[in-house]
N, C-alpha and C. Protein backbone atom coordinates (compact mmCIF):
# COMPACT_ATOMS: atom_id res chain seq x y z
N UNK A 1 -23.58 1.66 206.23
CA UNK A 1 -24.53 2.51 205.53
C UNK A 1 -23.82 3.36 204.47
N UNK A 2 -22.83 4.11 204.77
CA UNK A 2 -21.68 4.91 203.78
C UNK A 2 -21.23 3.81 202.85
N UNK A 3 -21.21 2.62 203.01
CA UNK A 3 -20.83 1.49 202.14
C UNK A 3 -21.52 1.48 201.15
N UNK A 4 -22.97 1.24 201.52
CA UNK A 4 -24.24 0.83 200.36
C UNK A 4 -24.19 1.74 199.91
N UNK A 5 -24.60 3.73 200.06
CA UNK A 5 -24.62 4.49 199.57
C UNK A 5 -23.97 4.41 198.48
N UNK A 6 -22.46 4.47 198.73
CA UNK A 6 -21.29 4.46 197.90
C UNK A 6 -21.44 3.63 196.88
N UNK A 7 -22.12 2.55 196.96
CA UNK A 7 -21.90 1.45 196.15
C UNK A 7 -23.41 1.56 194.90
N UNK A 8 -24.09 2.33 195.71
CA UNK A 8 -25.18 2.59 195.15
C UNK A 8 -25.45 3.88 193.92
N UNK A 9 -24.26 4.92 194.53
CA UNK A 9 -23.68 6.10 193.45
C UNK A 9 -23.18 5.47 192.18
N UNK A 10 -21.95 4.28 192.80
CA UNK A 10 -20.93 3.37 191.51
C UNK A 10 -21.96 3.09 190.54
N UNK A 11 -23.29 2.26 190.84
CA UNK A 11 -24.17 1.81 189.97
C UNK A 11 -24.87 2.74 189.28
N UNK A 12 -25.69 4.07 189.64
CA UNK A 12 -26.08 4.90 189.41
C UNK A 12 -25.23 5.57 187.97
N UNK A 13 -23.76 5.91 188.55
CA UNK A 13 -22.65 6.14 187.51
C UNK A 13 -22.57 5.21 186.57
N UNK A 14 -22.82 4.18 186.74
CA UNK A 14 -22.29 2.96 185.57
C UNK A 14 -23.24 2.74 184.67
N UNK A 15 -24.90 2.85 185.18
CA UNK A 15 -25.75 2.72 184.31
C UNK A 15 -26.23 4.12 183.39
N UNK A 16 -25.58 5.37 183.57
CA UNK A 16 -25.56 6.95 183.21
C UNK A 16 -24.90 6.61 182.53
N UNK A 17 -23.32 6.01 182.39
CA UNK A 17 -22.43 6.17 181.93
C UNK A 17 -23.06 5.15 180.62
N UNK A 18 -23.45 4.14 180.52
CA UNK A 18 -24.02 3.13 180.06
C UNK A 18 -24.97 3.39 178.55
N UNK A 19 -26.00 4.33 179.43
CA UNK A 19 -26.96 4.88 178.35
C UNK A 19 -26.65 5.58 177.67
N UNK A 20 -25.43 7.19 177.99
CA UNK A 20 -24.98 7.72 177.14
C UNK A 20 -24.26 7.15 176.48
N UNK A 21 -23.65 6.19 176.22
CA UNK A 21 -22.82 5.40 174.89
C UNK A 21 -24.00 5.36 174.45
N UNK A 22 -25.40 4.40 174.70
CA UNK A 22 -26.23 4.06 173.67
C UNK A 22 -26.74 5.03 173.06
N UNK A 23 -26.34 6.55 173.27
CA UNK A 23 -27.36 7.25 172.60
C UNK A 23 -26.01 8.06 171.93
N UNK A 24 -25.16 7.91 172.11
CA UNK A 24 -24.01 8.51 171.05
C UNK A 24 -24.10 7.16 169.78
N UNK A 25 -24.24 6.10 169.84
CA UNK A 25 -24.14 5.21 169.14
C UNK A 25 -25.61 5.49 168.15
N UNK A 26 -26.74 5.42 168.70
CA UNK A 26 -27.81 6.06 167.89
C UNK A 26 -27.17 7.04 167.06
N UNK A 27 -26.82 8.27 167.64
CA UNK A 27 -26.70 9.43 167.07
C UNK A 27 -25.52 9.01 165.34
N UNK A 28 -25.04 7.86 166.01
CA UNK A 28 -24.26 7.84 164.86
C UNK A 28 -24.09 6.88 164.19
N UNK A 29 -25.90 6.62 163.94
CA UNK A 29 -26.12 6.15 162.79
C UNK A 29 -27.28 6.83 162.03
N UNK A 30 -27.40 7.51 162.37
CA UNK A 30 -28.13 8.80 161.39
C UNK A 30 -27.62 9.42 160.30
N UNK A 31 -27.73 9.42 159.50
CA UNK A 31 -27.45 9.54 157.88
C UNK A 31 -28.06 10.68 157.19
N UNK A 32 -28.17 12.27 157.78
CA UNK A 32 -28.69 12.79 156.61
C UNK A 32 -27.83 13.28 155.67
N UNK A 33 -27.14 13.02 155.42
CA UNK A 33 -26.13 13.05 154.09
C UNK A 33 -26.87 12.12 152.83
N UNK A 34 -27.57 11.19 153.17
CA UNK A 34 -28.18 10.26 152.28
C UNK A 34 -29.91 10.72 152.02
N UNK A 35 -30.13 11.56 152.94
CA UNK A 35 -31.74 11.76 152.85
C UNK A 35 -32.47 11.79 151.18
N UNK A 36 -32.99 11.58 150.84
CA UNK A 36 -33.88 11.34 149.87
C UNK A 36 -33.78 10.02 149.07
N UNK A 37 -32.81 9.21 149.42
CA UNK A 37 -31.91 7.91 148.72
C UNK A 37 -32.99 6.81 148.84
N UNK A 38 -33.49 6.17 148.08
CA UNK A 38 -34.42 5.38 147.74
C UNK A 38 -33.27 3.70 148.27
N UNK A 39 -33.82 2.83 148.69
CA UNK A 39 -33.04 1.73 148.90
C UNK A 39 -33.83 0.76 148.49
N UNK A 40 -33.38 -0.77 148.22
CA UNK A 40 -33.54 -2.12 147.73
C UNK A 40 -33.19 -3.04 148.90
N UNK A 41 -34.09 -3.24 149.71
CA UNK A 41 -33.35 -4.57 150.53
C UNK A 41 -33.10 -5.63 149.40
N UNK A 42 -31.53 -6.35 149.68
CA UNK A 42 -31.20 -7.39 148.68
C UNK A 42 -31.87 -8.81 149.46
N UNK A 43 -32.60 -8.12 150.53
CA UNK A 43 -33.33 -9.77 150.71
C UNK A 43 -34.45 -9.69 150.97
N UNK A 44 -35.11 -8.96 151.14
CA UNK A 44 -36.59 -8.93 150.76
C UNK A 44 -37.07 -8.56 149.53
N UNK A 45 -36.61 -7.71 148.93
CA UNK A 45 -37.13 -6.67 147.58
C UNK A 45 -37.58 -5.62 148.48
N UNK A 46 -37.98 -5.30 149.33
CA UNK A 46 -38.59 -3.81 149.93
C UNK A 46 -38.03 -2.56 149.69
N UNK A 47 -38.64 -1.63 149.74
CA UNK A 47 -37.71 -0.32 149.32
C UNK A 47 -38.42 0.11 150.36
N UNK A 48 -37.31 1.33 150.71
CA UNK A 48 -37.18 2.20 151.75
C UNK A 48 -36.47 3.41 151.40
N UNK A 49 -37.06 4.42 152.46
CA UNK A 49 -36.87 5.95 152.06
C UNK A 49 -35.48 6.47 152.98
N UNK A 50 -34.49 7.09 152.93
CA UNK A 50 -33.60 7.38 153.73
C UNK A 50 -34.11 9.19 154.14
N UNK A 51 -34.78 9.20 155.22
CA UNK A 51 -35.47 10.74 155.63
C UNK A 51 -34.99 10.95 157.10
N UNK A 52 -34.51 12.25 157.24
CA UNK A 52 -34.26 12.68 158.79
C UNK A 52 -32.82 11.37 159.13
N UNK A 53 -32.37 11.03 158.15
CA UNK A 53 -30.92 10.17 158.52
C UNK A 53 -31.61 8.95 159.21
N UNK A 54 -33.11 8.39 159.13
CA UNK A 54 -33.24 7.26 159.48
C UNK A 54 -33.58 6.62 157.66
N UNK A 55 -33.49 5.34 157.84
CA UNK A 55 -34.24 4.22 157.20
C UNK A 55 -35.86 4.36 157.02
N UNK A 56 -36.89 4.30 156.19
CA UNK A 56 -37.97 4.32 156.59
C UNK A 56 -38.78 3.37 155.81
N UNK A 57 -39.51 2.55 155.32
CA UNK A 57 -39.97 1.79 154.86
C UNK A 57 -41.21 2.03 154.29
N UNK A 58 -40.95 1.86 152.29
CA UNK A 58 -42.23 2.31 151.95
C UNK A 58 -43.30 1.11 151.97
N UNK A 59 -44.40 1.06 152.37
CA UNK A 59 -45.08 0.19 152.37
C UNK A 59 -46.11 -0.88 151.32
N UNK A 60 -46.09 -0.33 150.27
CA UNK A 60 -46.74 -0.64 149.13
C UNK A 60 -46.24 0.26 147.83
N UNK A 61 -46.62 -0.34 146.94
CA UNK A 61 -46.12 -0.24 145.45
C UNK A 61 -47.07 0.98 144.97
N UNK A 62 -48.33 1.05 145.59
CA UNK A 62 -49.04 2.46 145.74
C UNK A 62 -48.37 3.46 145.90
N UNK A 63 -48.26 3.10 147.43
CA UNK A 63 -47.68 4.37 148.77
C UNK A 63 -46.84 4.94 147.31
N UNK A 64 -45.76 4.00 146.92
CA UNK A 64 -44.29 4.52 146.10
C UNK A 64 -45.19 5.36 145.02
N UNK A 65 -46.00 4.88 144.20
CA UNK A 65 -46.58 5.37 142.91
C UNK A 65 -47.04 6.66 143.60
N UNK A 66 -47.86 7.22 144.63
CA UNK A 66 -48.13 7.77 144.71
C UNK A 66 -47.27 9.48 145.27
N UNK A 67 -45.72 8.98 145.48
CA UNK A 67 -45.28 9.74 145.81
C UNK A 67 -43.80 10.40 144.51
N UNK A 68 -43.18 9.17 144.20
CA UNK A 68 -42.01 9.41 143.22
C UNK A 68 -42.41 9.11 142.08
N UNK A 69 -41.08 9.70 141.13
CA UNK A 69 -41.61 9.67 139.79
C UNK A 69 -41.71 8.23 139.21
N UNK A 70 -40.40 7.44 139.45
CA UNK A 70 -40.64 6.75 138.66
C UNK A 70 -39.99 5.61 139.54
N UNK A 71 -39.29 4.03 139.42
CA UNK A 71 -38.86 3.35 139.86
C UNK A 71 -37.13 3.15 139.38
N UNK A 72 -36.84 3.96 138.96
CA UNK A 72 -35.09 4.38 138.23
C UNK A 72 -34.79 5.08 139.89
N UNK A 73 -32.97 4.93 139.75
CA UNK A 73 -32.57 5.44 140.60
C UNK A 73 -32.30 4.45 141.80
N UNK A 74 -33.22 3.29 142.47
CA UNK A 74 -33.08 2.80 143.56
C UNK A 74 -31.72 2.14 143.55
N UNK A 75 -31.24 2.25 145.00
CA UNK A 75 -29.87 1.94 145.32
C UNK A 75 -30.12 0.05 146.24
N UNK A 76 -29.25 -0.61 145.46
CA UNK A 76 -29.44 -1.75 146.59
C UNK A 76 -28.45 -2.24 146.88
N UNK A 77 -27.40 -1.42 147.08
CA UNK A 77 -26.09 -2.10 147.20
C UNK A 77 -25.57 -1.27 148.68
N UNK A 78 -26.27 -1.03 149.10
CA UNK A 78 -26.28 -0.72 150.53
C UNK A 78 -26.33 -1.42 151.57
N UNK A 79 -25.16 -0.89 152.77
CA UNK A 79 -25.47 -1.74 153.89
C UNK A 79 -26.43 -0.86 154.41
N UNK A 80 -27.70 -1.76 154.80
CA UNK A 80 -28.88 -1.07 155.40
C UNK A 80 -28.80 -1.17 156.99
N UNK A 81 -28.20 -2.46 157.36
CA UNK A 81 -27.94 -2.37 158.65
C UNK A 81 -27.40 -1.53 159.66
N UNK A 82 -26.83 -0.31 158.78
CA UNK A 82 -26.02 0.96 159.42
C UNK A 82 -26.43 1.97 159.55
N UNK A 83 -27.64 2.53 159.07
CA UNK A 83 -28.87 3.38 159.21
C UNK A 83 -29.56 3.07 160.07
N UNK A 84 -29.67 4.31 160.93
CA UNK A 84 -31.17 4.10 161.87
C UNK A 84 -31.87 3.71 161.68
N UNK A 85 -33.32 3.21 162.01
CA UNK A 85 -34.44 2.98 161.38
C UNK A 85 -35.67 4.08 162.01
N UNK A 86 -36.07 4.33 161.12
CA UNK A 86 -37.42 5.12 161.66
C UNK A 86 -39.22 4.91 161.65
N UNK A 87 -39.67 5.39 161.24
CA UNK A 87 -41.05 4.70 161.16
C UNK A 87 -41.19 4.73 159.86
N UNK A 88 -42.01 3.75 159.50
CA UNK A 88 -42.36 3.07 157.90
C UNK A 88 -43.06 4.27 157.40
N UNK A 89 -43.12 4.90 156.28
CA UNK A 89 -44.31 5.94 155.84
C UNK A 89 -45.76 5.33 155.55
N UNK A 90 -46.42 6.27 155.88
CA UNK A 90 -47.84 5.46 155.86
C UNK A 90 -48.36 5.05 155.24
N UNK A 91 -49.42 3.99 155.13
CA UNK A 91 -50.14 3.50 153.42
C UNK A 91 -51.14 4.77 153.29
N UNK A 92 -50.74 4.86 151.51
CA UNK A 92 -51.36 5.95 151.50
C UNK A 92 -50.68 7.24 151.26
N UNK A 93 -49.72 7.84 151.78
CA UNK A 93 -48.82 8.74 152.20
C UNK A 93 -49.01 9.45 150.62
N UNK A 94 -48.97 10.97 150.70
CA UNK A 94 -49.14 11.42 149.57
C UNK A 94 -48.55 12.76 149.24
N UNK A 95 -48.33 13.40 148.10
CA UNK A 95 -47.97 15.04 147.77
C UNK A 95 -49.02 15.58 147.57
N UNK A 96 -49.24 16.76 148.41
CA UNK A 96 -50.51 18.08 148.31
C UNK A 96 -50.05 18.93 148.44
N UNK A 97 -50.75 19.78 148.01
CA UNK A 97 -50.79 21.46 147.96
C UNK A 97 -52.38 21.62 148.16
N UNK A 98 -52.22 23.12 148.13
CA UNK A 98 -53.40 23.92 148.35
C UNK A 98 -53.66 24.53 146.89
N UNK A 99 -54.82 24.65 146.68
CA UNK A 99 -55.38 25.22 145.34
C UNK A 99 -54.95 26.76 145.44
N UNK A 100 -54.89 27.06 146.70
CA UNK A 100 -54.76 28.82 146.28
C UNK A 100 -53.00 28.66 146.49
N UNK A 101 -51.69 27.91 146.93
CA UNK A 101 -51.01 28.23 147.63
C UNK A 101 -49.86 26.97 146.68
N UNK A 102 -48.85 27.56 146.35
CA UNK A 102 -47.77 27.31 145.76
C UNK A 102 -47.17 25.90 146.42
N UNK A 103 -47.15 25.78 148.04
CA UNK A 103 -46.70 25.13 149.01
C UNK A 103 -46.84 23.57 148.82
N UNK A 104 -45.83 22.90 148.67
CA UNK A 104 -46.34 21.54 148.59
C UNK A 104 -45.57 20.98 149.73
N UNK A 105 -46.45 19.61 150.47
CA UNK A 105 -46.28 18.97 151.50
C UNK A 105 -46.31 17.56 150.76
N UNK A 106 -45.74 16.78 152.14
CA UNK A 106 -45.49 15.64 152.23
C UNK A 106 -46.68 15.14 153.27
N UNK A 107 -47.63 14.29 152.96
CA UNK A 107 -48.67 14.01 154.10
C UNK A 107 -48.30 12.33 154.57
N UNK A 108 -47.59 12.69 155.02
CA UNK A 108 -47.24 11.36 156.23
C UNK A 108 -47.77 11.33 157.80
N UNK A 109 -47.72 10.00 158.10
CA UNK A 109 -48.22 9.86 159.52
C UNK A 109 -48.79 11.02 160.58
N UNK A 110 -50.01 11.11 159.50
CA UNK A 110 -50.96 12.40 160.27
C UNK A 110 -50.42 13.74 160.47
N UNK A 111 -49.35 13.93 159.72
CA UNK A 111 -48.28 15.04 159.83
C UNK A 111 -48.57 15.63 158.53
N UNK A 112 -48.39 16.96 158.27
CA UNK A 112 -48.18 17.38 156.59
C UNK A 112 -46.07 17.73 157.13
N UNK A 113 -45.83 17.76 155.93
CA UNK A 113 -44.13 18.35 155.91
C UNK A 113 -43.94 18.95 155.08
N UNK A 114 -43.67 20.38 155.02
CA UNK A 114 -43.09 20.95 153.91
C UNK A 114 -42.07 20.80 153.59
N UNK A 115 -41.92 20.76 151.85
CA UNK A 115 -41.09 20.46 150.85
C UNK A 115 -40.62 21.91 150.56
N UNK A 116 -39.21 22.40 150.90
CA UNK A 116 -39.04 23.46 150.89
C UNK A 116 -38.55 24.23 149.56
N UNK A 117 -38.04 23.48 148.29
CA UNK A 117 -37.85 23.43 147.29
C UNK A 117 -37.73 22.85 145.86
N UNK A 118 -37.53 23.08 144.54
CA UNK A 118 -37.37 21.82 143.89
C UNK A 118 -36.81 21.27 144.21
N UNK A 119 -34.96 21.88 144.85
CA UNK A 119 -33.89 21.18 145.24
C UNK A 119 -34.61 19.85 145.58
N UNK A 120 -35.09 19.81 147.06
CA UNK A 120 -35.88 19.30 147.86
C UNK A 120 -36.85 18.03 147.24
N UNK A 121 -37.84 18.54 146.17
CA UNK A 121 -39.05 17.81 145.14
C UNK A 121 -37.59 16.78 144.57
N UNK A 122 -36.23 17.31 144.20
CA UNK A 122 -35.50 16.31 142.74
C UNK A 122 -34.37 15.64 143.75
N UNK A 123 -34.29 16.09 144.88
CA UNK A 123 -33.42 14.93 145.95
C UNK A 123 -34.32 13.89 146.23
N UNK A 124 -35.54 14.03 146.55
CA UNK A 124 -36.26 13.15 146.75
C UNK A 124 -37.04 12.43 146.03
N UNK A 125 -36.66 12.75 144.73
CA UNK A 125 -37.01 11.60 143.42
C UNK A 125 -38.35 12.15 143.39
N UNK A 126 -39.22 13.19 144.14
CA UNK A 126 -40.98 12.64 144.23
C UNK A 126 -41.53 13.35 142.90
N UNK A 127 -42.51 13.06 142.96
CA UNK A 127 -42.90 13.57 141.07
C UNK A 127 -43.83 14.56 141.72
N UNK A 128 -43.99 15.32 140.45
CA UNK A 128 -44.22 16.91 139.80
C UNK A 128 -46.28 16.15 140.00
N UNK A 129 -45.92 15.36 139.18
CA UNK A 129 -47.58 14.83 138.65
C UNK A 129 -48.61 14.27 139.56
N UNK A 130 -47.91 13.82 140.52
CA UNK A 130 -48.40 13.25 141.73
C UNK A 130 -49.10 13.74 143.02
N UNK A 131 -48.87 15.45 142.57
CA UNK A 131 -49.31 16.40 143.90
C UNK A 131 -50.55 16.44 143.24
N UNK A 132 -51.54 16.31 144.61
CA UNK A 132 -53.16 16.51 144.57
C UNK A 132 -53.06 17.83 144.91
N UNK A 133 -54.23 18.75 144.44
CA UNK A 133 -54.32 19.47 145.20
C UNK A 133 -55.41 19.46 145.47
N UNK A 134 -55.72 20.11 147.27
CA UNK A 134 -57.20 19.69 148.27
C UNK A 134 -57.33 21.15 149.12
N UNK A 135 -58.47 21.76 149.35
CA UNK A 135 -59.09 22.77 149.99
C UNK A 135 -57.68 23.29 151.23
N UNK A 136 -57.38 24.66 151.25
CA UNK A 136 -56.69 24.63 152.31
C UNK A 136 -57.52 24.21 154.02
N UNK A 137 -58.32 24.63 154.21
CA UNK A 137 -58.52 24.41 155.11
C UNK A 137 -58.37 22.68 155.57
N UNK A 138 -58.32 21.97 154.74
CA UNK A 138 -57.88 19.93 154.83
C UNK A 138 -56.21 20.40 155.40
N UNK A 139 -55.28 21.49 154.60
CA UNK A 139 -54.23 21.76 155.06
C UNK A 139 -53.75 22.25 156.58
N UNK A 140 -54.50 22.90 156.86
CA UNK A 140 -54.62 23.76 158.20
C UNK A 140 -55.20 22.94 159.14
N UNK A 141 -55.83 21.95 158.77
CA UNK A 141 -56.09 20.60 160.06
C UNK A 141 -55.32 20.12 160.79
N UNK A 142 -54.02 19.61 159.51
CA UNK A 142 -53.10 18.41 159.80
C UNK A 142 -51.95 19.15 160.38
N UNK A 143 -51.35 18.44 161.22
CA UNK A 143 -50.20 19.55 162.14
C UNK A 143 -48.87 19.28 161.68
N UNK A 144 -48.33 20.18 161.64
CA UNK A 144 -47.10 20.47 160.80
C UNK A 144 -46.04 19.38 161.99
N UNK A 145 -45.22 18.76 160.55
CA UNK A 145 -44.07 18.36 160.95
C UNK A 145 -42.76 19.08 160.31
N UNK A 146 -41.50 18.41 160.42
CA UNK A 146 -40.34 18.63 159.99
C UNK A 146 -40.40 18.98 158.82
N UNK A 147 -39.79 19.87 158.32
CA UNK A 147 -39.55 19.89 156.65
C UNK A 147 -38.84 18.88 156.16
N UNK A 148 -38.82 19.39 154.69
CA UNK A 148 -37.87 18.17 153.97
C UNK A 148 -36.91 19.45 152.91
């Protein structure tokens, strides 16, 4: 019985020991040093957003129009395989503000995100022209995520 126990701790230890590699290995492939970096898969054509040090995938030629200025700038000489990946941004995904309120967000996946500066607006390529602005109270619905 002290046998199995014992043998049953070893496994316990080995598969602990196991998962924390996998999640130091996650951790280090997170990239926010690159955050706002627009990418080119060289084998699909897709572009993708580098946010929160993951990969994120813009979904349409909209989604993009509707958020950055222009299509200058994209990087495709990247290994993409070395970035996390995160969730695709949504179709649709857009820049708002509030008519009474200076504040501009990022409205992704049912989330708003504040954009905390120009810094912020010109790292992330997104255009000036592109922010709607909509009733605050549409603002005060959507539940706050992460900044940018």
């Amino acid at each position: 019985m002290f046998i199995m126990k014992n043998q049953l701790l070893k496994y316990i230890f080995l598969i602990f020991g196991i998962l924390c590699c996998f999640s130091v290995i996650a951790a280090e492939n997170l990239r926010p040093d690159l955050n706002g970096l627009r990418i080119k898969s060289p084998s699909s054509g897709s572009i993708y957003l580098i946010d929160e040090g993951r990969i994120r995938g813009i979904p349409s030629g909209q989604t993009y129009n509707n958020l950055f200025r222009d299509w200058k700038g994209i990087v495709s000489d990247i290994n993409m395989n070395s970035i996390a990946s995160g969730p695709s941004l949504s179709e649709g995904a857009i820049l708002a503000k509030s008519h009474n309120h200076a504040g501009v967000y990022l409205i992704d996946n049912g989330m708003k995100r504040g954009i905390s500066s120009h810094q912020a607006m010109d790292k992330y390529h997104f255009s000036w022209e592109q922010i709607r602005s909509v009733d605050q109270i549409l603002l005060d619905i959507i539940p706050n995520g992460p900044g940018l």
